[in-house]
N, C-alpha and C. Protein backbone atom coordinates (compact mmCIF):
# COMPACT_ATOMS: atom_id res chain seq x y z
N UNK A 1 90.94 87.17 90.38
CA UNK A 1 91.56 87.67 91.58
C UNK A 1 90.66 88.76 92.17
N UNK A 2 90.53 88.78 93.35
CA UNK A 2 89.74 89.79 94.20
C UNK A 2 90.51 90.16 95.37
N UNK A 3 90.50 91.56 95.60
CA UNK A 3 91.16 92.11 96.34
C UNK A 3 90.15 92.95 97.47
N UNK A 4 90.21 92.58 99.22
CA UNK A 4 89.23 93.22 99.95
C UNK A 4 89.50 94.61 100.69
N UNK A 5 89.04 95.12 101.26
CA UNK A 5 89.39 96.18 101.93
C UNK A 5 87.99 96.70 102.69
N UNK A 6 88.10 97.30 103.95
CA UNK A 6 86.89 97.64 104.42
C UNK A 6 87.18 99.49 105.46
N UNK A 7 85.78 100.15 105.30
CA UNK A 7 85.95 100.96 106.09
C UNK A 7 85.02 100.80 107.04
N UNK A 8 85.20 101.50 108.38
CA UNK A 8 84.07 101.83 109.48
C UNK A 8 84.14 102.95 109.67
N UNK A 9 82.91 103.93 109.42
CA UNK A 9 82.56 105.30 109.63
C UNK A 9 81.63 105.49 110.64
N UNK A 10 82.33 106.46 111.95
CA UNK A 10 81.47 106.40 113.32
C UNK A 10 81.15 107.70 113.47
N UNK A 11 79.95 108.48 113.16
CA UNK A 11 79.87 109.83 113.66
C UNK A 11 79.14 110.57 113.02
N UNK A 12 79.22 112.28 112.72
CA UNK A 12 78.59 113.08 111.28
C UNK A 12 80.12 112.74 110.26
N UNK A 13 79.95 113.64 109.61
CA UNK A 13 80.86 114.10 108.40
C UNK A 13 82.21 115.20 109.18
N UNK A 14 81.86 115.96 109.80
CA UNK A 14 82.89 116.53 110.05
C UNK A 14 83.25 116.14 111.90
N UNK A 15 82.79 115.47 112.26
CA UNK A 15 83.17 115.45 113.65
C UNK A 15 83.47 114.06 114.27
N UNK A 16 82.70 113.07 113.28
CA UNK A 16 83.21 111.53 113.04
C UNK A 16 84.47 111.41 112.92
N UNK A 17 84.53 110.18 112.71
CA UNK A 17 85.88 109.23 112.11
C UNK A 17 85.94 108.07 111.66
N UNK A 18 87.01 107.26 111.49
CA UNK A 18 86.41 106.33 110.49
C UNK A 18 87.73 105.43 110.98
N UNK A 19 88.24 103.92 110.03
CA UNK A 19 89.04 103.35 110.07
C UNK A 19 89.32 102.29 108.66
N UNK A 20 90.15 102.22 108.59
CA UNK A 20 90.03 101.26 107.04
C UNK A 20 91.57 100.29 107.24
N UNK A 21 90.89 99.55 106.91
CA UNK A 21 91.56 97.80 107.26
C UNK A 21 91.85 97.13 105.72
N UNK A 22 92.68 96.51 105.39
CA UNK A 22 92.92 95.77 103.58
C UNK A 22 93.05 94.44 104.61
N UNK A 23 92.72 93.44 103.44
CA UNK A 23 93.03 91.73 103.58
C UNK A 23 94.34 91.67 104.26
N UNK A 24 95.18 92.71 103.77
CA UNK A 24 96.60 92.13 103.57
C UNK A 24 97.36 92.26 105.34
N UNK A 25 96.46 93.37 106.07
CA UNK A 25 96.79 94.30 107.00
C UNK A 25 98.02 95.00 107.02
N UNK A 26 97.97 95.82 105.99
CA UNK A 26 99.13 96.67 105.57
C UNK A 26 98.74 97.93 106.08
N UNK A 27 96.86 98.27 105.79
CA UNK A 27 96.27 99.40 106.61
C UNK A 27 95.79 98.49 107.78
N UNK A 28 95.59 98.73 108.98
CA UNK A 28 94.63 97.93 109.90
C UNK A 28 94.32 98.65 111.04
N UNK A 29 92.88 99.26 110.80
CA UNK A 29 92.50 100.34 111.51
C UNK A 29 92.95 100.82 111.77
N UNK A 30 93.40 101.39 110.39
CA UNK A 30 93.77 102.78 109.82
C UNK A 30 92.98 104.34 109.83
N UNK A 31 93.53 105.12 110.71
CA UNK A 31 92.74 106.07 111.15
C UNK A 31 92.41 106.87 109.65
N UNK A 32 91.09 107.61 109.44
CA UNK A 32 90.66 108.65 108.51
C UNK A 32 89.65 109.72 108.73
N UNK A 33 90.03 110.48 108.97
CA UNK A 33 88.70 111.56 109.27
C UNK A 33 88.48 112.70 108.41
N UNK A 34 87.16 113.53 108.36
CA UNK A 34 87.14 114.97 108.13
C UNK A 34 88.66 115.40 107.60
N UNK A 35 89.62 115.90 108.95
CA UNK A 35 90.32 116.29 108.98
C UNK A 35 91.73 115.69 107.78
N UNK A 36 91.69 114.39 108.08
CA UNK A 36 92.44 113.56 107.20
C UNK A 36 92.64 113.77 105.90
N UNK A 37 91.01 114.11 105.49
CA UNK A 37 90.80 114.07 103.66
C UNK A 37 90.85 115.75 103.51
N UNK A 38 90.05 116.49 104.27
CA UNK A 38 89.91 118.03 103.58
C UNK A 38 91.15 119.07 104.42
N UNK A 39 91.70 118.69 105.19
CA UNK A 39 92.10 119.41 106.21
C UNK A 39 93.55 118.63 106.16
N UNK A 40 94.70 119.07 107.06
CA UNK A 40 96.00 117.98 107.34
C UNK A 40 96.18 117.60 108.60
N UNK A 41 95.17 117.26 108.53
CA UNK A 41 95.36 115.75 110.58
C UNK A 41 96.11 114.70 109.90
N UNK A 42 95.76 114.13 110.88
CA UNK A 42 97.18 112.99 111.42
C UNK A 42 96.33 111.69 110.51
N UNK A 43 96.59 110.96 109.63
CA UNK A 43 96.19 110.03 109.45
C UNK A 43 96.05 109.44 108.11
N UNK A 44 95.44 109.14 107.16
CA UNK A 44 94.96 108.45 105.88
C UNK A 44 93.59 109.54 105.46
N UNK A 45 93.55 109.55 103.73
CA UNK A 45 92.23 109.30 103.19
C UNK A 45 92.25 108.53 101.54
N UNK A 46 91.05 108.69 101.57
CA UNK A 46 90.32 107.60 100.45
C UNK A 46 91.92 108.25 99.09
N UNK A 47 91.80 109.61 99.12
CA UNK A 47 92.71 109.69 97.90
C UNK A 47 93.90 109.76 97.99
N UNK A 48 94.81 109.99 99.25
CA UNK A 48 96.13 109.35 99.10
C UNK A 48 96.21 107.95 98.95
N UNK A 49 95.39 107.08 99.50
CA UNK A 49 95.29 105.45 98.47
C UNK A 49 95.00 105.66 97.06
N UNK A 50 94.50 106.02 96.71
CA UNK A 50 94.35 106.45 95.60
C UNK A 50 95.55 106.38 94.80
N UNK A 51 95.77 107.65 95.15
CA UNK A 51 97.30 108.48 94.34
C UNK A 51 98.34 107.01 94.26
N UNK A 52 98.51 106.40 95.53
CA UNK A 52 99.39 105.31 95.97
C UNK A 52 99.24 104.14 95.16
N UNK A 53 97.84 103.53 95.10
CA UNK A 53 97.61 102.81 94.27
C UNK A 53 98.13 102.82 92.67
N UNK A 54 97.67 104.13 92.26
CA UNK A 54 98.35 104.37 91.16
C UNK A 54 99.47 104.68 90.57
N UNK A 55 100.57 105.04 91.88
CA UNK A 55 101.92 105.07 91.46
C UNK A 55 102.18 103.90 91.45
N UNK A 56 101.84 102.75 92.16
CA UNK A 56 102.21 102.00 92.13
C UNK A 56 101.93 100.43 91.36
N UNK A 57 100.79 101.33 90.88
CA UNK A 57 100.17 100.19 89.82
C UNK A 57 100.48 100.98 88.44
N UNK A 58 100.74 101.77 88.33
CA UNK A 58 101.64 102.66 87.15
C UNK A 58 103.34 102.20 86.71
N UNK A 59 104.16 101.94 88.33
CA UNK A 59 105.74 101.62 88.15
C UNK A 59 105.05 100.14 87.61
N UNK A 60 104.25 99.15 88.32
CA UNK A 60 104.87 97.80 87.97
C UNK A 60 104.22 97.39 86.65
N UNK A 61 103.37 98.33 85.73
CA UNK A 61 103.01 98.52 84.32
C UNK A 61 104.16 98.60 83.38
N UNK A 62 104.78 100.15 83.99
CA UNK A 62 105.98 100.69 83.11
C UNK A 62 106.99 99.47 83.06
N UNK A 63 107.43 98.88 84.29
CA UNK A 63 108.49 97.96 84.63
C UNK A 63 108.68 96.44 83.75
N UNK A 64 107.20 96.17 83.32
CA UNK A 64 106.65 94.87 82.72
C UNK A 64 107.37 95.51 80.74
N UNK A 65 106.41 96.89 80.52
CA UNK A 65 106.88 97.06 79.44
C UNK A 65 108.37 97.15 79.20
N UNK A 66 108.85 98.20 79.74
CA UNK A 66 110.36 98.24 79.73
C UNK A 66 111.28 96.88 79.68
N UNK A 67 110.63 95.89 80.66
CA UNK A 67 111.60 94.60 80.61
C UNK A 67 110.99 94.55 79.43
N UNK A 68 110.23 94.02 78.44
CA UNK A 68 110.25 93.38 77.53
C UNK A 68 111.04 94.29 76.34
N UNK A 69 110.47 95.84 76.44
CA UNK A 69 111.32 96.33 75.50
C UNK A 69 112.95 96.04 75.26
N UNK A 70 113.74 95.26 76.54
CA UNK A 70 115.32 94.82 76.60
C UNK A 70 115.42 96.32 76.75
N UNK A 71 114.74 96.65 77.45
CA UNK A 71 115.85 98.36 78.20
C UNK A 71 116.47 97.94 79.68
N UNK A 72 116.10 96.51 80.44
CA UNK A 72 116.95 96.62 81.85
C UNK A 72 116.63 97.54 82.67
N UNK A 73 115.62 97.13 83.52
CA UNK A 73 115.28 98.37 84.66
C UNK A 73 115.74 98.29 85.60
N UNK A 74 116.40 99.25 86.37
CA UNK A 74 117.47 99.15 87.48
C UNK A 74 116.19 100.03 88.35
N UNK A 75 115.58 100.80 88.18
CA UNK A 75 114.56 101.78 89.10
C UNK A 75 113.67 102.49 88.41
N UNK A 76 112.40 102.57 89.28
CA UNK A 76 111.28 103.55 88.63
C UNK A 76 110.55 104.04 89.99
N UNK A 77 111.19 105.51 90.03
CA UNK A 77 110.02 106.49 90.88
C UNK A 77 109.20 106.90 90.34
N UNK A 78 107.31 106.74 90.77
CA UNK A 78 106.90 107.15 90.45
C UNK A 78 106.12 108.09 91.79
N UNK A 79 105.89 109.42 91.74
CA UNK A 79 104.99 110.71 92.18
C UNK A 79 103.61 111.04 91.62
N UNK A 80 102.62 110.45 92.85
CA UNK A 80 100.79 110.56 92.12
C UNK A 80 100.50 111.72 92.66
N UNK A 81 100.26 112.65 91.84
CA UNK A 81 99.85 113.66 92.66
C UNK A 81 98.21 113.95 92.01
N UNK A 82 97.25 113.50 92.89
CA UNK A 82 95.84 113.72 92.78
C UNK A 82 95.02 115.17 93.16
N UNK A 83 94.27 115.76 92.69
CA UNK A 83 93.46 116.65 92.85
C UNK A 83 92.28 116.45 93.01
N UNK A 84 91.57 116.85 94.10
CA UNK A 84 90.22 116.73 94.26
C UNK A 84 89.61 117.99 94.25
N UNK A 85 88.79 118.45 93.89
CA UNK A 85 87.70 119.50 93.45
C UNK A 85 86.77 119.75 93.78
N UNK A 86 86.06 120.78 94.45
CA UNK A 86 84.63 121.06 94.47
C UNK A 86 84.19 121.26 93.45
N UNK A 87 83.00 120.45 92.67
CA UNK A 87 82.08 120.24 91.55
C UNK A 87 80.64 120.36 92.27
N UNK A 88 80.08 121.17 90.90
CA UNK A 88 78.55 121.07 91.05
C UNK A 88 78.09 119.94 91.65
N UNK A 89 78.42 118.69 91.92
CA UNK A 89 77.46 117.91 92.31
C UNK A 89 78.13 117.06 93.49
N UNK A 90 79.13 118.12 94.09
CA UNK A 90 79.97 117.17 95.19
C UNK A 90 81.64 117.69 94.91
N UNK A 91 82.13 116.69 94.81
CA UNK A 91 83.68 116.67 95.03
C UNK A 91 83.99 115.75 93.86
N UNK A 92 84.93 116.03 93.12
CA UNK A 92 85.43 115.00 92.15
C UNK A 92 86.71 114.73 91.82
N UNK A 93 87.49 113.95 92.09
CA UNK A 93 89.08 113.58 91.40
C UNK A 93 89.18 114.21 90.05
N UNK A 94 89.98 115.20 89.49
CA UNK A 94 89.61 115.78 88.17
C UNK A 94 91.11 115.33 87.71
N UNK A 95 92.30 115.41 88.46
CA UNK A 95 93.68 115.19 87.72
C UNK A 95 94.52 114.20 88.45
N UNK A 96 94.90 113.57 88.14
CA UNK A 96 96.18 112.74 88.67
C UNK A 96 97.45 112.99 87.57
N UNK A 97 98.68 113.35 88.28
CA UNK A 97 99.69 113.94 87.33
C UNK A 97 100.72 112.64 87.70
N UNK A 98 101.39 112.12 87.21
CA UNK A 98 102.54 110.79 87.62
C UNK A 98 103.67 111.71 87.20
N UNK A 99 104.47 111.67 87.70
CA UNK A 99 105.83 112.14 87.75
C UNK A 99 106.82 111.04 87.88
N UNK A 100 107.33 110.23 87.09
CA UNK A 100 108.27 108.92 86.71
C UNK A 100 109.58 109.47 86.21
N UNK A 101 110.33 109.11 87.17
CA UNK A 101 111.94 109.04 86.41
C UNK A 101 112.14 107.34 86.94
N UNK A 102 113.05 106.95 85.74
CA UNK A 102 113.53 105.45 85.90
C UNK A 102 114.27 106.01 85.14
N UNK A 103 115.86 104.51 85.89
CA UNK A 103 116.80 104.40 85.61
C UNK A 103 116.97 102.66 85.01
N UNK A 104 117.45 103.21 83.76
CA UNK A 104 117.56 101.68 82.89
C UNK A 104 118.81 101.50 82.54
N UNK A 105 119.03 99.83 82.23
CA UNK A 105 120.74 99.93 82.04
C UNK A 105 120.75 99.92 80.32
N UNK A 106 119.91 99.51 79.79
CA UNK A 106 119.97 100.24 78.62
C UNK A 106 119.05 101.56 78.14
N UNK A 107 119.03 102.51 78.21
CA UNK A 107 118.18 103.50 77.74
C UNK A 107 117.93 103.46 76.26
N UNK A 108 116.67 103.85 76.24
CA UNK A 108 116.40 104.31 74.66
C UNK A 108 115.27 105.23 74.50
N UNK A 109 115.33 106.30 74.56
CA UNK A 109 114.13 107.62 74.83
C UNK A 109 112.68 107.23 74.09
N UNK A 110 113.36 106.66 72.75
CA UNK A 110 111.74 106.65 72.06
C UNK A 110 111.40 105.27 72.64
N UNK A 111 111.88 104.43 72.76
CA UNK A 111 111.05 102.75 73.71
C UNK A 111 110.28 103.55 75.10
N UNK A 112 110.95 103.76 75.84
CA UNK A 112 110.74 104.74 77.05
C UNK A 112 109.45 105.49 76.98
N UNK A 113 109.58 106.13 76.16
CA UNK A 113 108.52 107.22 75.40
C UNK A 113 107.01 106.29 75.50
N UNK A 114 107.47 105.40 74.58
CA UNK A 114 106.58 104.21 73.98
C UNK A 114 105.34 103.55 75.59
N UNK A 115 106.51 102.78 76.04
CA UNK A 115 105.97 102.59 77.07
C UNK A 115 105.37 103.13 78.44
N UNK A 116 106.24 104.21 78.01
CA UNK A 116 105.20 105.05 78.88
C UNK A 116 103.85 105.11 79.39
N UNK A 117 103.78 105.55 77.63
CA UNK A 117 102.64 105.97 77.56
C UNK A 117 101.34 104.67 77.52
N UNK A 118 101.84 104.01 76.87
CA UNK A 118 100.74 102.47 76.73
C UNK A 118 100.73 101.85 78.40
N UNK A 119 101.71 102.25 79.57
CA UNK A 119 101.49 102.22 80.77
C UNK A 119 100.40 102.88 81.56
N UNK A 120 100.41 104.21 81.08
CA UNK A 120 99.93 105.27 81.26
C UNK A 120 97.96 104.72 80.86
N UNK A 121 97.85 104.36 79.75
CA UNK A 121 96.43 103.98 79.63
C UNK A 121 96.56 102.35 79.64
N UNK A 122 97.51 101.68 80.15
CA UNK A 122 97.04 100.14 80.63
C UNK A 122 96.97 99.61 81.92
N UNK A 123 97.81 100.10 82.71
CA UNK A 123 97.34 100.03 84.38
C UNK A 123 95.96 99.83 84.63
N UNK A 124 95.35 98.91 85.21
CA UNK A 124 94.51 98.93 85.86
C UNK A 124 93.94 99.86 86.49
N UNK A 125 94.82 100.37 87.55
CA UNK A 125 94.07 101.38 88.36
C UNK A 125 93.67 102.61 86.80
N UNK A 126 94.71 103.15 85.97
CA UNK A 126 94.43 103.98 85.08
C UNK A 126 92.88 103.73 84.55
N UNK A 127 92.62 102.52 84.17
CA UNK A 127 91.23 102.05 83.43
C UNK A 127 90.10 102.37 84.44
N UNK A 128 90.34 102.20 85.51
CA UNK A 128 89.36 102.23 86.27
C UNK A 128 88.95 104.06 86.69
N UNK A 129 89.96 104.60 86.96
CA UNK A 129 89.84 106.62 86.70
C UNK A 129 88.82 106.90 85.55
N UNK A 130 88.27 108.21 85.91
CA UNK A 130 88.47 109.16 85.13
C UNK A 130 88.52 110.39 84.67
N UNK A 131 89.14 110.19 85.90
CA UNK A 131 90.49 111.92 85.58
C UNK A 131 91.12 111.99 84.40
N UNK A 132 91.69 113.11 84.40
CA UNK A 132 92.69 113.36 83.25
C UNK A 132 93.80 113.20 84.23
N UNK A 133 94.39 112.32 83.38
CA UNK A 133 95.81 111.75 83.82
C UNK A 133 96.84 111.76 82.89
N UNK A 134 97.77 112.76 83.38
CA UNK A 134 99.17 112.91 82.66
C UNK A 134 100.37 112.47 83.49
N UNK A 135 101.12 112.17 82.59
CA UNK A 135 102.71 111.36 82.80
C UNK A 135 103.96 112.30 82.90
N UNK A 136 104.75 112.92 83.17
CA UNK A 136 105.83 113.34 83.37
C UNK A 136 107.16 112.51 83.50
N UNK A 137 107.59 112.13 82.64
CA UNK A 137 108.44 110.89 82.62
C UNK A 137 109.81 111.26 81.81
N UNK A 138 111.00 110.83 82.95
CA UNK A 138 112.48 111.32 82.49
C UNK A 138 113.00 109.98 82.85
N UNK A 139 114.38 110.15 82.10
CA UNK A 139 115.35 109.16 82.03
C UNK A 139 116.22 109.45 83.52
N UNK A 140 116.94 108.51 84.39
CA UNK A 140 118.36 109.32 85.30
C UNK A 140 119.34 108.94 84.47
């Protein structure tokens, strides 16, 4: 499976802009600028996809384990909250924190626990990071 996505960057770095389009056209010239990523203008950047990607390739991880554990998943919020950094050699993603509460119709803290965490380092998007990435994960 291959998944596409494209950007167009028109300008310098801070006075440009850009646009980013997916196969799916879910983004479709999708505004991103300067302002977008370092600043709070109006629009998209590279790491709120990011963050997004990974909440959301994080819930449908947790969701796969949990069904099999027979816990019954009724809901899973998950919250990516990414950090980007000035580093010696640029800018770097250093943390992504997930903040997960799900609601199951059977609970069981240590399964929960379990899967969590084997969510937590089996996601795709997770494999592909490498930040330090921690889980924050409650029962409702």
């Amino acid at each position: 499976m291959q998944r596409q996505a494209s950007a167009v960057w028109n300008g310098s770095l801070r006075d440009g802009k850009g646009s980013l389009t997916t196969e799916s056209k879910t983004l479709d010239a999708t505004q991103y600028s300067f302002s977008t990523r370092f600043e709070n203008g109006v629009g998209t950047n590279p790491e709120e996809l990011i963050a997004a990607a990974h909440a959301g390739c994080f819930s449908m991880d947790l969701s796969s384990r949990l069904g099999k554990a027979g816990l019954g998943v009724e809901r899973i919020d998950t919250n990516a909250t990414l950090t980007l950094e000035k580093v010696e050699d640029g800018f770097s993603i250093t943390a992504i924190v997930l903040d997960v509460k799900a609601k199951l119709q059977n609970p069981d803290q240590a399964k929960f626990d379990e899967a969590v965490d084997a969510a937590k380092k089996g996601c795709p998007v997770s494999k592909v990071l490498k930040a330090d990435i921690s889980v924050r994960a409650s029962l409702a």
